[in-house]
PDB file of N, CA and C in Angstrom:
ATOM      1  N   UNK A   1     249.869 -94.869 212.617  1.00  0.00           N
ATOM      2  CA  UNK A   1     248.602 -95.484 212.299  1.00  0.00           C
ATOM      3  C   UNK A   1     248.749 -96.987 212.508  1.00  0.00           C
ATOM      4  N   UNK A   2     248.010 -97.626 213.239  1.00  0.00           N
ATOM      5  CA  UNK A   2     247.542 -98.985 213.019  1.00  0.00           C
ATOM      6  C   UNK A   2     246.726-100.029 212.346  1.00  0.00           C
ATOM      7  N   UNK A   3     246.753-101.007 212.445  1.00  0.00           N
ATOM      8  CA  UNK A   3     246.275-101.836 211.927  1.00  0.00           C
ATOM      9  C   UNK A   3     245.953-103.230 212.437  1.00  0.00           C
ATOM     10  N   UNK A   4     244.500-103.595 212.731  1.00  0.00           N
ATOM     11  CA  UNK A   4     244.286-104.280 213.964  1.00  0.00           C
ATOM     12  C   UNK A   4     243.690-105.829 212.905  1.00  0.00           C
ATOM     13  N   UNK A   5     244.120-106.601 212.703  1.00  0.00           N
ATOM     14  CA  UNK A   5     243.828-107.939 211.400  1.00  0.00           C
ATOM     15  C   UNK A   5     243.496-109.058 212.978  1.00  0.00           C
ATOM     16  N   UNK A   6     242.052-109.337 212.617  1.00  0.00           N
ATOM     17  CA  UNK A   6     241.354-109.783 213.909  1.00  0.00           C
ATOM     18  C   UNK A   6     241.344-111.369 213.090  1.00  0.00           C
ATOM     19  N   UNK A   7     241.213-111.452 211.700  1.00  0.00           N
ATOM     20  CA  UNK A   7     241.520-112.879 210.933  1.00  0.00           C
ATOM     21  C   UNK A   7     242.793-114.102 211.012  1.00  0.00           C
ATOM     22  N   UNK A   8     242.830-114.946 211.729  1.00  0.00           N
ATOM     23  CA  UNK A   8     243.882-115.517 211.988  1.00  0.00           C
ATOM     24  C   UNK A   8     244.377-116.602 210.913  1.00  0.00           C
ATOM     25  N   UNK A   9     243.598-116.340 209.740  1.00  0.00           N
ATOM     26  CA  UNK A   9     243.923-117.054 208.494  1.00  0.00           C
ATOM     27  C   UNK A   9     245.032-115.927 207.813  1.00  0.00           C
ATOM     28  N   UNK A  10     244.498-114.698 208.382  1.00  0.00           N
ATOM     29  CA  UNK A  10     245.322-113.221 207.709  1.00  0.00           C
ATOM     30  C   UNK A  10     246.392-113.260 207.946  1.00  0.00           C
ATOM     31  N   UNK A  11     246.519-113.293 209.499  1.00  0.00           N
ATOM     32  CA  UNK A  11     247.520-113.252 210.290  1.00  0.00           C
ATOM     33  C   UNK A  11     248.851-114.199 210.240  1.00  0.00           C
ATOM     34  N   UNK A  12     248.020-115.227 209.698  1.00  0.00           N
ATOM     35  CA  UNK A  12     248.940-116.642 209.087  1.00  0.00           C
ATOM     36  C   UNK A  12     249.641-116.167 207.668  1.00  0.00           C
ATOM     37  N   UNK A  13     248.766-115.728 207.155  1.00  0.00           N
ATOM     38  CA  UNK A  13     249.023-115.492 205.638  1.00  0.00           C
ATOM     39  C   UNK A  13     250.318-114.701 205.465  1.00  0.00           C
ATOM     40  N   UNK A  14     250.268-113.399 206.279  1.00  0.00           N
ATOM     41  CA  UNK A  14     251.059-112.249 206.751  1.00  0.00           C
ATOM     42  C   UNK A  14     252.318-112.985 207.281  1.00  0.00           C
ATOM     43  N   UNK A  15     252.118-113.767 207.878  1.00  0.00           N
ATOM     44  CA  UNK A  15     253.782-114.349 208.646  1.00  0.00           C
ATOM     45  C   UNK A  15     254.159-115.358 207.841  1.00  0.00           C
ATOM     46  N   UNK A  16     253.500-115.930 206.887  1.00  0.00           N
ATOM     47  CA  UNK A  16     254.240-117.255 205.727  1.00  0.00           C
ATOM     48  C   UNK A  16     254.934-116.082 204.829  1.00  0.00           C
ATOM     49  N   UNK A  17     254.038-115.037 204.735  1.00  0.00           N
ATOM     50  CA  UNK A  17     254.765-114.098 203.520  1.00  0.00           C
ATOM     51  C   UNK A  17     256.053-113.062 203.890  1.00  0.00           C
ATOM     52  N   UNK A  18     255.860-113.051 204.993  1.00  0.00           N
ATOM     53  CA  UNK A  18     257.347-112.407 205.716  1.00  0.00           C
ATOM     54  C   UNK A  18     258.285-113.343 205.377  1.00  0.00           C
ATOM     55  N   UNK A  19     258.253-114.525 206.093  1.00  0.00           N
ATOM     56  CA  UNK A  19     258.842-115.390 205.867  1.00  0.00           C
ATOM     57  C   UNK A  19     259.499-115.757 205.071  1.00  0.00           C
ATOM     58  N   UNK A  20     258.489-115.891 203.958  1.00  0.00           N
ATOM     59  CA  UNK A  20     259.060-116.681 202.592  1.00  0.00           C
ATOM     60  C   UNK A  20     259.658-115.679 201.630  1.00  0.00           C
ATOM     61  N   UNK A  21     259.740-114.304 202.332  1.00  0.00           N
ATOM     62  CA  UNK A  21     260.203-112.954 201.376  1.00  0.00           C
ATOM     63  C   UNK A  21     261.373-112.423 201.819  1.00  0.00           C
ATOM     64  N   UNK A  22     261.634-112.896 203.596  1.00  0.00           N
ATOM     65  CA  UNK A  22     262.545-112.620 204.245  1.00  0.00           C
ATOM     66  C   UNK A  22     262.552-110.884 204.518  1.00  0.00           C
ATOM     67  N   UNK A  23     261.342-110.443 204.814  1.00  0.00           N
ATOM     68  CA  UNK A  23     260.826-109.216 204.747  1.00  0.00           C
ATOM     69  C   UNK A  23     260.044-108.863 206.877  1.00  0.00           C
ATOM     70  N   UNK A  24     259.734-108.194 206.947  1.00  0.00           N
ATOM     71  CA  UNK A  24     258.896-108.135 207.999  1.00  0.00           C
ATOM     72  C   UNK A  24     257.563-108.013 207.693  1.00  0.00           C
ATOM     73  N   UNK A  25     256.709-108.116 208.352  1.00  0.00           N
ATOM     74  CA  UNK A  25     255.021-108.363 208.119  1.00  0.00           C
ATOM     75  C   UNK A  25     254.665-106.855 207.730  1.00  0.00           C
ATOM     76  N   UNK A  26     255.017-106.053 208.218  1.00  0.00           N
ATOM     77  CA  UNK A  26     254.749-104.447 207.617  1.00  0.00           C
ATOM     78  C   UNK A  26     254.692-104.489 206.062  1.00  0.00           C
ATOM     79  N   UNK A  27     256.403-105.263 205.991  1.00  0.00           N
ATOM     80  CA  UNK A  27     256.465-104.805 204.558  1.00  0.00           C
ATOM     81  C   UNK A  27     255.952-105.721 203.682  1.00  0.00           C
ATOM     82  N   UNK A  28     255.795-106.549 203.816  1.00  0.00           N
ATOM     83  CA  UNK A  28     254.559-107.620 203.366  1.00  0.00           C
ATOM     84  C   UNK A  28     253.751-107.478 202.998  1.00  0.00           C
ATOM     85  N   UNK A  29     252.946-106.845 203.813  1.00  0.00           N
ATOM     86  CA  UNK A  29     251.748-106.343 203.546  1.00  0.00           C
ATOM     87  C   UNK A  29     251.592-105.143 202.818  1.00  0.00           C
ATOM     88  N   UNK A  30     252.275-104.293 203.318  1.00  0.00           N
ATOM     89  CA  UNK A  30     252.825-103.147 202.135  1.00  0.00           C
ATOM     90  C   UNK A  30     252.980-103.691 200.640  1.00  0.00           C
ATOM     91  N   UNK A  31     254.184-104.460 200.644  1.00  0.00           N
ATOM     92  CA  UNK A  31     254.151-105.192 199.095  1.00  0.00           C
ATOM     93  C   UNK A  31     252.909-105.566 198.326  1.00  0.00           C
ATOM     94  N   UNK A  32     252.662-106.602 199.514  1.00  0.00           N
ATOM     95  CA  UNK A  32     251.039-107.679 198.664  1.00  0.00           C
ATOM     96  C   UNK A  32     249.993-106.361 198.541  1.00  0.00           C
ATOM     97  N   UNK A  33     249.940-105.137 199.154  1.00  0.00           N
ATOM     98  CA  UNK A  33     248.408-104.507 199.085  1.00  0.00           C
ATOM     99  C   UNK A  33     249.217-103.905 197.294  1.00  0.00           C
ATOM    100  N   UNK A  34     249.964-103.315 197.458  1.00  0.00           N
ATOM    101  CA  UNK A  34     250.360-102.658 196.484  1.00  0.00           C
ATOM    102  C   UNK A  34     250.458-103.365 195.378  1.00  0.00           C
ATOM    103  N   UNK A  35     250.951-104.394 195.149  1.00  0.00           N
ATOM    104  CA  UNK A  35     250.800-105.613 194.214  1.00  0.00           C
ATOM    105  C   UNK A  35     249.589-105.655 193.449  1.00  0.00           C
ATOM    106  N   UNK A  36     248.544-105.859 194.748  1.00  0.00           N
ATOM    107  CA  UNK A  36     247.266-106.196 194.430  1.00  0.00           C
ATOM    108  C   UNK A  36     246.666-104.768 193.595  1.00  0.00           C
ATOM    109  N   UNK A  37     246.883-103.710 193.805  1.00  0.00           N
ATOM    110  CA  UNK A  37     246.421-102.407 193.751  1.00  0.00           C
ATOM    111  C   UNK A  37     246.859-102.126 192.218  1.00  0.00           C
ATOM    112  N   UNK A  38     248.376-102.253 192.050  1.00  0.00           N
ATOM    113  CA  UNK A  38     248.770-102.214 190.698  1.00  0.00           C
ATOM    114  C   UNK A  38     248.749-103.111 189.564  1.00  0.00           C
ATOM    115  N   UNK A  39     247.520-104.660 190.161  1.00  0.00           N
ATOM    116  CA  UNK A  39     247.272-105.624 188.981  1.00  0.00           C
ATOM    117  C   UNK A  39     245.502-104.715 188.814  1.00  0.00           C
ATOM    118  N   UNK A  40     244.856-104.227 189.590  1.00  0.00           N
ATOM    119  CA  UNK A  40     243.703-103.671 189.629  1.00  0.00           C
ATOM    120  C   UNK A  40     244.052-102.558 188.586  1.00  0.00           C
ATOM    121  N   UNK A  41     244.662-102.041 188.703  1.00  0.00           N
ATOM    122  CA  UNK A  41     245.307-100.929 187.613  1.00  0.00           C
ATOM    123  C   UNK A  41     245.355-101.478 186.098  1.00  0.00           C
ATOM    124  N   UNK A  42     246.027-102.233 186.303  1.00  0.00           N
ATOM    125  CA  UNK A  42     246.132-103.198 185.481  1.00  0.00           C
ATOM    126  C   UNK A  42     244.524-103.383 184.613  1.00  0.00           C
ATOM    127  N   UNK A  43     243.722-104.762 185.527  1.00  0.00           N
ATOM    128  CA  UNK A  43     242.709-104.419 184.717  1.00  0.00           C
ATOM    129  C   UNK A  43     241.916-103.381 184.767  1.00  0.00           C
ATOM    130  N   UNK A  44     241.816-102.523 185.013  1.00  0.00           N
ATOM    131  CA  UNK A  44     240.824-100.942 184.750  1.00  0.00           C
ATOM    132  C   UNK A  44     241.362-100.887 183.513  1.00  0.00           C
ATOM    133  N   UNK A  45     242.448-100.462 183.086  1.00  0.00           N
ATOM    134  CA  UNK A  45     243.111-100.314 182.030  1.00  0.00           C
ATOM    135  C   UNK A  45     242.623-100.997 180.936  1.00  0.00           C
ATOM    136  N   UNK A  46     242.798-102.139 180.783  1.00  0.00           N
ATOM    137  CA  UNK A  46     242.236-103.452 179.790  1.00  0.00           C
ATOM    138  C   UNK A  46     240.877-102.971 179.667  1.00  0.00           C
ATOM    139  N   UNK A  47     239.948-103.148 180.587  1.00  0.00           N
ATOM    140  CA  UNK A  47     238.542-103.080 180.489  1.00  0.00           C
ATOM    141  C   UNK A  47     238.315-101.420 179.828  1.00  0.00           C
ATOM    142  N   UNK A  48     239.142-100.743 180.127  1.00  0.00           N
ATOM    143  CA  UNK A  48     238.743 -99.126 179.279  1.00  0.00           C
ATOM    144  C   UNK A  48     239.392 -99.723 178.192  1.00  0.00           C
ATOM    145  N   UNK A  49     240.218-100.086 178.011  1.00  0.00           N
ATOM    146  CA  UNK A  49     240.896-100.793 176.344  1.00  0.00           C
ATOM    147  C   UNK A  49     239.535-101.193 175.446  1.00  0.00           C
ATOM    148  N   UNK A  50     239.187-102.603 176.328  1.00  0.00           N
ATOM    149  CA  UNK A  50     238.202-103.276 175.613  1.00  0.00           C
ATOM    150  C   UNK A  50     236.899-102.561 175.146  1.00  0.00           C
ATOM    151  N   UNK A  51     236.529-101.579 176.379  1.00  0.00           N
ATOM    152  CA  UNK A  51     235.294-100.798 175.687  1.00  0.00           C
ATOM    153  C   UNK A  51     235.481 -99.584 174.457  1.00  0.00           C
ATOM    154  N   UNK A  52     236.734 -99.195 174.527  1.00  0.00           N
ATOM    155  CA  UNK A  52     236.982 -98.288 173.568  1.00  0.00           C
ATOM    156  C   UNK A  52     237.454 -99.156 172.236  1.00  0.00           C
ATOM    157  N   UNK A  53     237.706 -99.959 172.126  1.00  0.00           N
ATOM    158  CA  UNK A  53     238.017-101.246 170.771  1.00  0.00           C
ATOM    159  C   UNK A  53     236.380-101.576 170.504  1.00  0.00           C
ATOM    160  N   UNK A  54     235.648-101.712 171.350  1.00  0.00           N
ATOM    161  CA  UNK A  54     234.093-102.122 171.326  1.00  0.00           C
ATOM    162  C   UNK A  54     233.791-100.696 170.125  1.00  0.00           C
ATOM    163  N   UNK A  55     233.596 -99.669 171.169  1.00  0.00           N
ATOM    164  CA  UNK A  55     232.910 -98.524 170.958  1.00  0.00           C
ATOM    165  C   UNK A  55     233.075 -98.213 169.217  1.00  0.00           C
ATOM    166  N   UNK A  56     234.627 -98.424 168.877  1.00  0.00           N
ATOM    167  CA  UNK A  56     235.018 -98.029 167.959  1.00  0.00           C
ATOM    168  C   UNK A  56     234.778 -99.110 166.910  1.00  0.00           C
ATOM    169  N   UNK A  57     234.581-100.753 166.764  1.00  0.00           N
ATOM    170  CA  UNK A  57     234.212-101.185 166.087  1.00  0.00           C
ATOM    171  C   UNK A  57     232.548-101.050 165.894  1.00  0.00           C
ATOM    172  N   UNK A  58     232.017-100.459 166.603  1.00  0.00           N
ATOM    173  CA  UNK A  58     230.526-100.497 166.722  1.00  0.00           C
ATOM    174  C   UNK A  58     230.509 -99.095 165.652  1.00  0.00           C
ATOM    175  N   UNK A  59     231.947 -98.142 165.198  1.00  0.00           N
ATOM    176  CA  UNK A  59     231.734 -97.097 164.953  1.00  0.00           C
ATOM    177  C   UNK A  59     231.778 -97.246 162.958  1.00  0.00           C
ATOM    178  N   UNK A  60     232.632 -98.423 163.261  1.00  0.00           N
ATOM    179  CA  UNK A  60     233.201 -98.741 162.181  1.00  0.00           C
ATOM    180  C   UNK A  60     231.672 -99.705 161.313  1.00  0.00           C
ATOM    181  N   UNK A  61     231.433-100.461 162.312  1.00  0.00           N
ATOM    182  CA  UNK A  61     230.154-100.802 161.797  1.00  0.00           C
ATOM    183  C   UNK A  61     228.919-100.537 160.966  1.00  0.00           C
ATOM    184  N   UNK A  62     228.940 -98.878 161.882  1.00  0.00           N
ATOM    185  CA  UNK A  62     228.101 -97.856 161.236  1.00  0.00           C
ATOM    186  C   UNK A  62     228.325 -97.166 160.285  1.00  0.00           C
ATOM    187  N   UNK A  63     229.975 -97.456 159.968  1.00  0.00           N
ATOM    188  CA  UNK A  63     230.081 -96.297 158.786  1.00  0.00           C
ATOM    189  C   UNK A  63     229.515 -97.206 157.874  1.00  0.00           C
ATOM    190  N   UNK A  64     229.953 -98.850 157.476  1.00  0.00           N
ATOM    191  CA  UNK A  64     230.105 -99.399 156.374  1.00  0.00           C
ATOM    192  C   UNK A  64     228.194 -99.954 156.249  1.00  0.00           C
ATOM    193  N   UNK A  65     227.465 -99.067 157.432  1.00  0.00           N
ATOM    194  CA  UNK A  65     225.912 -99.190 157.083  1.00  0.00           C
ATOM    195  C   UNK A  65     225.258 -98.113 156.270  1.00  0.00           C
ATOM    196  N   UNK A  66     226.072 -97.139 156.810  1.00  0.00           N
ATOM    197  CA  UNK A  66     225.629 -95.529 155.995  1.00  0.00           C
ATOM    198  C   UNK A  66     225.684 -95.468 154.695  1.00  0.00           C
ATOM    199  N   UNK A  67     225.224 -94.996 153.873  1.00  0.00           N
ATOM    200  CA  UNK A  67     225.637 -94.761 151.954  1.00  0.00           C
ATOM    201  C   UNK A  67     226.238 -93.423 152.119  1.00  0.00           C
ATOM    202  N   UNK A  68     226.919 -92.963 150.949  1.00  0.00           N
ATOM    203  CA  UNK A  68     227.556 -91.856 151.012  1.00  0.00           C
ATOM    204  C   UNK A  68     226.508 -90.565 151.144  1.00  0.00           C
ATOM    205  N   UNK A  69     225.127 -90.640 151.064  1.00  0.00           N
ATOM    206  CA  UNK A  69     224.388 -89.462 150.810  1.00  0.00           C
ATOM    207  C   UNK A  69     223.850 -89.486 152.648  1.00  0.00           C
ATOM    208  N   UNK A  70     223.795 -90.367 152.753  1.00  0.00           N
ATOM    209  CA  UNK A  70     223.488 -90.744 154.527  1.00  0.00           C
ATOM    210  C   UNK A  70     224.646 -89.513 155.164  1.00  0.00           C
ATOM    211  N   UNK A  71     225.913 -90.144 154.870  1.00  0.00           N
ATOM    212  CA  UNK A  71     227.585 -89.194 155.131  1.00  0.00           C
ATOM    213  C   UNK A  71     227.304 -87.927 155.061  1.00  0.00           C
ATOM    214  N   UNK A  72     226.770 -87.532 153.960  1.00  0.00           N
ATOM    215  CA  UNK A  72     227.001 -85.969 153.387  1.00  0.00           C
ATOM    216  C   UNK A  72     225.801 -85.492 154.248  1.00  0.00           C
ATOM    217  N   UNK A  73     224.469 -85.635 154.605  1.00  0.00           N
ATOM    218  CA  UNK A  73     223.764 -85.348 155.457  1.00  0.00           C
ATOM    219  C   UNK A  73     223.619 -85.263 156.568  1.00  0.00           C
ATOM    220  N   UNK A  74     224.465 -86.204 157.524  1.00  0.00           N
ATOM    221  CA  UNK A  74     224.843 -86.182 158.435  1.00  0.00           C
ATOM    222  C   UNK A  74     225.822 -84.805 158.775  1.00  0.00           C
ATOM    223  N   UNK A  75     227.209 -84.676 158.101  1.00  0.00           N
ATOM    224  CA  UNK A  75     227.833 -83.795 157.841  1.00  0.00           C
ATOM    225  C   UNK A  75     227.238 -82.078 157.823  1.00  0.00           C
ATOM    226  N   UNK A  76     226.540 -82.317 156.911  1.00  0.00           N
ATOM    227  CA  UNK A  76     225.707 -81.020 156.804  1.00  0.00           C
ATOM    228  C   UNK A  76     224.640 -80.564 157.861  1.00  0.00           C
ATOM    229  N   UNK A  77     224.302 -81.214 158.698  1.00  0.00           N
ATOM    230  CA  UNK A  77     223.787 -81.199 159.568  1.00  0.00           C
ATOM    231  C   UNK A  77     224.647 -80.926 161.421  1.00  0.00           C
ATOM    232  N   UNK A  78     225.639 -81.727 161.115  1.00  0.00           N
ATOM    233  CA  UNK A  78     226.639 -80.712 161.987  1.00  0.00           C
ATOM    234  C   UNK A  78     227.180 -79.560 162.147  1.00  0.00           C
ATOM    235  N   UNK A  79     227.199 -78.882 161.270  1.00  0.00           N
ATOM    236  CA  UNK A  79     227.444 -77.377 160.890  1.00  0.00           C
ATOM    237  C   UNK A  79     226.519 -76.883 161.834  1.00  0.00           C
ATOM    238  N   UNK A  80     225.496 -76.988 161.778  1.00  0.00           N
ATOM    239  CA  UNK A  80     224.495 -76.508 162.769  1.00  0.00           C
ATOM    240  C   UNK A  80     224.440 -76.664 164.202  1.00  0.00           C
ATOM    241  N   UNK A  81     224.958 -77.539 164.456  1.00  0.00           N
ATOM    242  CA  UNK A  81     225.369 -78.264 165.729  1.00  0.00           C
ATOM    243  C   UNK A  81     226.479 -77.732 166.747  1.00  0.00           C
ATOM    244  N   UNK A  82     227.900 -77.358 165.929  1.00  0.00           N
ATOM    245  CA  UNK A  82     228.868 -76.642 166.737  1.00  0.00           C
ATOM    246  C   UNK A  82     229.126 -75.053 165.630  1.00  0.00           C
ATOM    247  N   UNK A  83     230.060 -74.466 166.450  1.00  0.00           N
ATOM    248  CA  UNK A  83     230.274 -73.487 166.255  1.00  0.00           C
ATOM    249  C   UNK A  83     231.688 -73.232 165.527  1.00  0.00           C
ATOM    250  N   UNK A  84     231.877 -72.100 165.262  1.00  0.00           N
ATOM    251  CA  UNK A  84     233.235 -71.928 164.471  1.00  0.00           C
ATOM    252  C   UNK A  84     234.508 -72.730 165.516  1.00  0.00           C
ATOM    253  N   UNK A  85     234.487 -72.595 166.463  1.00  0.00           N
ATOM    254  CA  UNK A  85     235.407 -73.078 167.860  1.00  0.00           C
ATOM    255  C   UNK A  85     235.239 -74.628 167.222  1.00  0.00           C
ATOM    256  N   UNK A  86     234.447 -74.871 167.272  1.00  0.00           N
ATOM    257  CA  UNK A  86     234.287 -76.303 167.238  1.00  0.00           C
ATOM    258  C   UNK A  86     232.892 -77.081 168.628  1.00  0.00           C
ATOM    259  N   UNK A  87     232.774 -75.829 169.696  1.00  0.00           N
ATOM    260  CA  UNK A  87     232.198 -76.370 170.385  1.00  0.00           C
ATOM    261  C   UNK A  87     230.521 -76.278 170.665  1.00  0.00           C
ATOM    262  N   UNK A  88     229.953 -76.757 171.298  1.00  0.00           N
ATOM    263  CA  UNK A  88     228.510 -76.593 170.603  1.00  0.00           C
ATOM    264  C   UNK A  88     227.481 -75.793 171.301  1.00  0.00           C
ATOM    265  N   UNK A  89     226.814 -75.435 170.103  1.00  0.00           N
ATOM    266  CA  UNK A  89     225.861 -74.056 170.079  1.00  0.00           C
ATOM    267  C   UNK A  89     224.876 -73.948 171.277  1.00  0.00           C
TER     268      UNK A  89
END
Protein backbone atom coordinates (compact mmCIF):
# COMPACT_ATOMS: atom_id res chain seq x y z
CA UNK A 1 0.00 0.00 0.00
CA UNK A 2 1.01 3.53 -0.63
CA UNK A 3 0.98 6.70 0.34
CA UNK A 4 1.12 9.69 -1.92
CA UNK A 5 1.70 13.24 0.77
CA UNK A 6 1.29 15.92 -2.15
CA UNK A 7 2.00 18.69 1.05
CA UNK A 8 5.52 19.80 1.01
CA UNK A 9 5.23 21.31 4.50
CA UNK A 10 4.33 17.32 5.26
CA UNK A 11 6.94 16.15 3.44
CA UNK A 12 9.36 18.49 5.35
CA UNK A 13 7.84 17.62 8.53
CA UNK A 14 8.31 13.75 7.73
CA UNK A 15 12.13 14.17 6.93
CA UNK A 16 13.01 16.64 10.14
CA UNK A 17 11.28 13.74 12.07
CA UNK A 18 13.27 10.90 10.55
CA UNK A 19 15.97 12.78 11.15
CA UNK A 20 15.77 13.97 14.46
CA UNK A 21 14.57 10.22 15.56
CA UNK A 22 17.22 8.65 13.47
CA UNK A 23 14.34 6.48 12.15
CA UNK A 24 13.21 6.30 8.38
CA UNK A 25 10.16 8.37 7.17
CA UNK A 26 7.92 5.10 7.16
CA UNK A 27 8.58 4.74 10.61
CA UNK A 28 7.98 8.19 11.48
CA UNK A 29 5.11 8.42 10.37
CA UNK A 30 4.05 5.18 11.69
CA UNK A 31 5.20 6.48 15.18
CA UNK A 32 3.68 10.18 14.94
CA UNK A 33 0.12 8.66 13.45
CA UNK A 34 0.07 6.24 16.30
CA UNK A 35 1.15 8.72 18.90
CA UNK A 36 -1.43 10.93 17.73
CA UNK A 37 -4.13 8.06 17.74
CA UNK A 38 -3.21 6.92 21.30
CA UNK A 39 -3.34 10.71 22.86
CA UNK A 40 -7.03 10.70 21.00
CA UNK A 41 -7.61 7.63 23.10
CA UNK A 42 -6.50 9.32 25.61
CA UNK A 43 -8.98 12.09 25.47
CA UNK A 44 -12.18 9.96 24.53
CA UNK A 45 -11.41 8.44 27.72
CA UNK A 46 -11.32 11.72 29.92
CA UNK A 47 -14.34 13.15 28.15
CA UNK A 48 -16.42 9.66 28.95
CA UNK A 49 -14.74 10.23 32.54
CA UNK A 50 -16.00 13.74 32.71
CA UNK A 51 -19.56 12.97 31.54
CA UNK A 52 -20.00 10.07 33.79
CA UNK A 53 -18.59 12.30 37.05
CA UNK A 54 -21.24 14.94 35.48
CA UNK A 55 -24.04 12.38 35.12
CA UNK A 56 -23.44 11.09 38.53
CA UNK A 57 -23.18 14.33 40.40
CA UNK A 58 -26.36 15.48 38.66
CA UNK A 59 -27.51 12.02 40.34
CA UNK A 60 -26.36 12.89 43.58
CA UNK A 61 -28.01 16.18 43.27
CA UNK A 62 -31.28 14.63 42.91
CA UNK A 63 -31.12 12.44 45.65
CA UNK A 64 -30.36 15.26 48.27
CA UNK A 65 -33.71 17.07 46.37
CA UNK A 66 -36.01 14.06 46.94
CA UNK A 67 -37.59 13.60 50.71
CA UNK A 68 -37.67 10.18 51.86
CA UNK A 69 -41.49 9.63 50.89
CA UNK A 70 -40.50 10.99 47.22
CA UNK A 71 -37.67 7.62 47.67
CA UNK A 72 -40.21 5.18 48.83
CA UNK A 73 -42.55 6.09 45.86
CA UNK A 74 -40.36 6.15 43.42
CA UNK A 75 -39.21 2.65 44.60
CA UNK A 76 -42.60 1.30 44.69
CA UNK A 77 -43.26 2.24 41.52
CA UNK A 78 -40.40 0.32 39.99
CA UNK A 79 -41.65 -2.93 40.92
CA UNK A 80 -43.93 -2.36 38.19
CA UNK A 81 -41.48 -1.40 35.81
CA UNK A 82 -39.06 -4.57 35.70
CA UNK A 83 -39.54 -7.98 36.23
CA UNK A 84 -38.37 -10.68 38.63
CA UNK A 85 -35.01 -10.90 36.15
CA UNK A 86 -34.59 -7.51 36.75
CA UNK A 87 -35.33 -6.60 33.16
CA UNK A 88 -38.20 -4.63 31.91
CA UNK A 89 -41.76 -5.54 31.38
Amino acid sequence: MSLNIKSQRTVALVRELAARTGTNQTAAVEDAVARRLSELDREDRARAEARRAAAEQTLRDLDKLLSDDDKRLIRRHEVDLYDDSGLPR
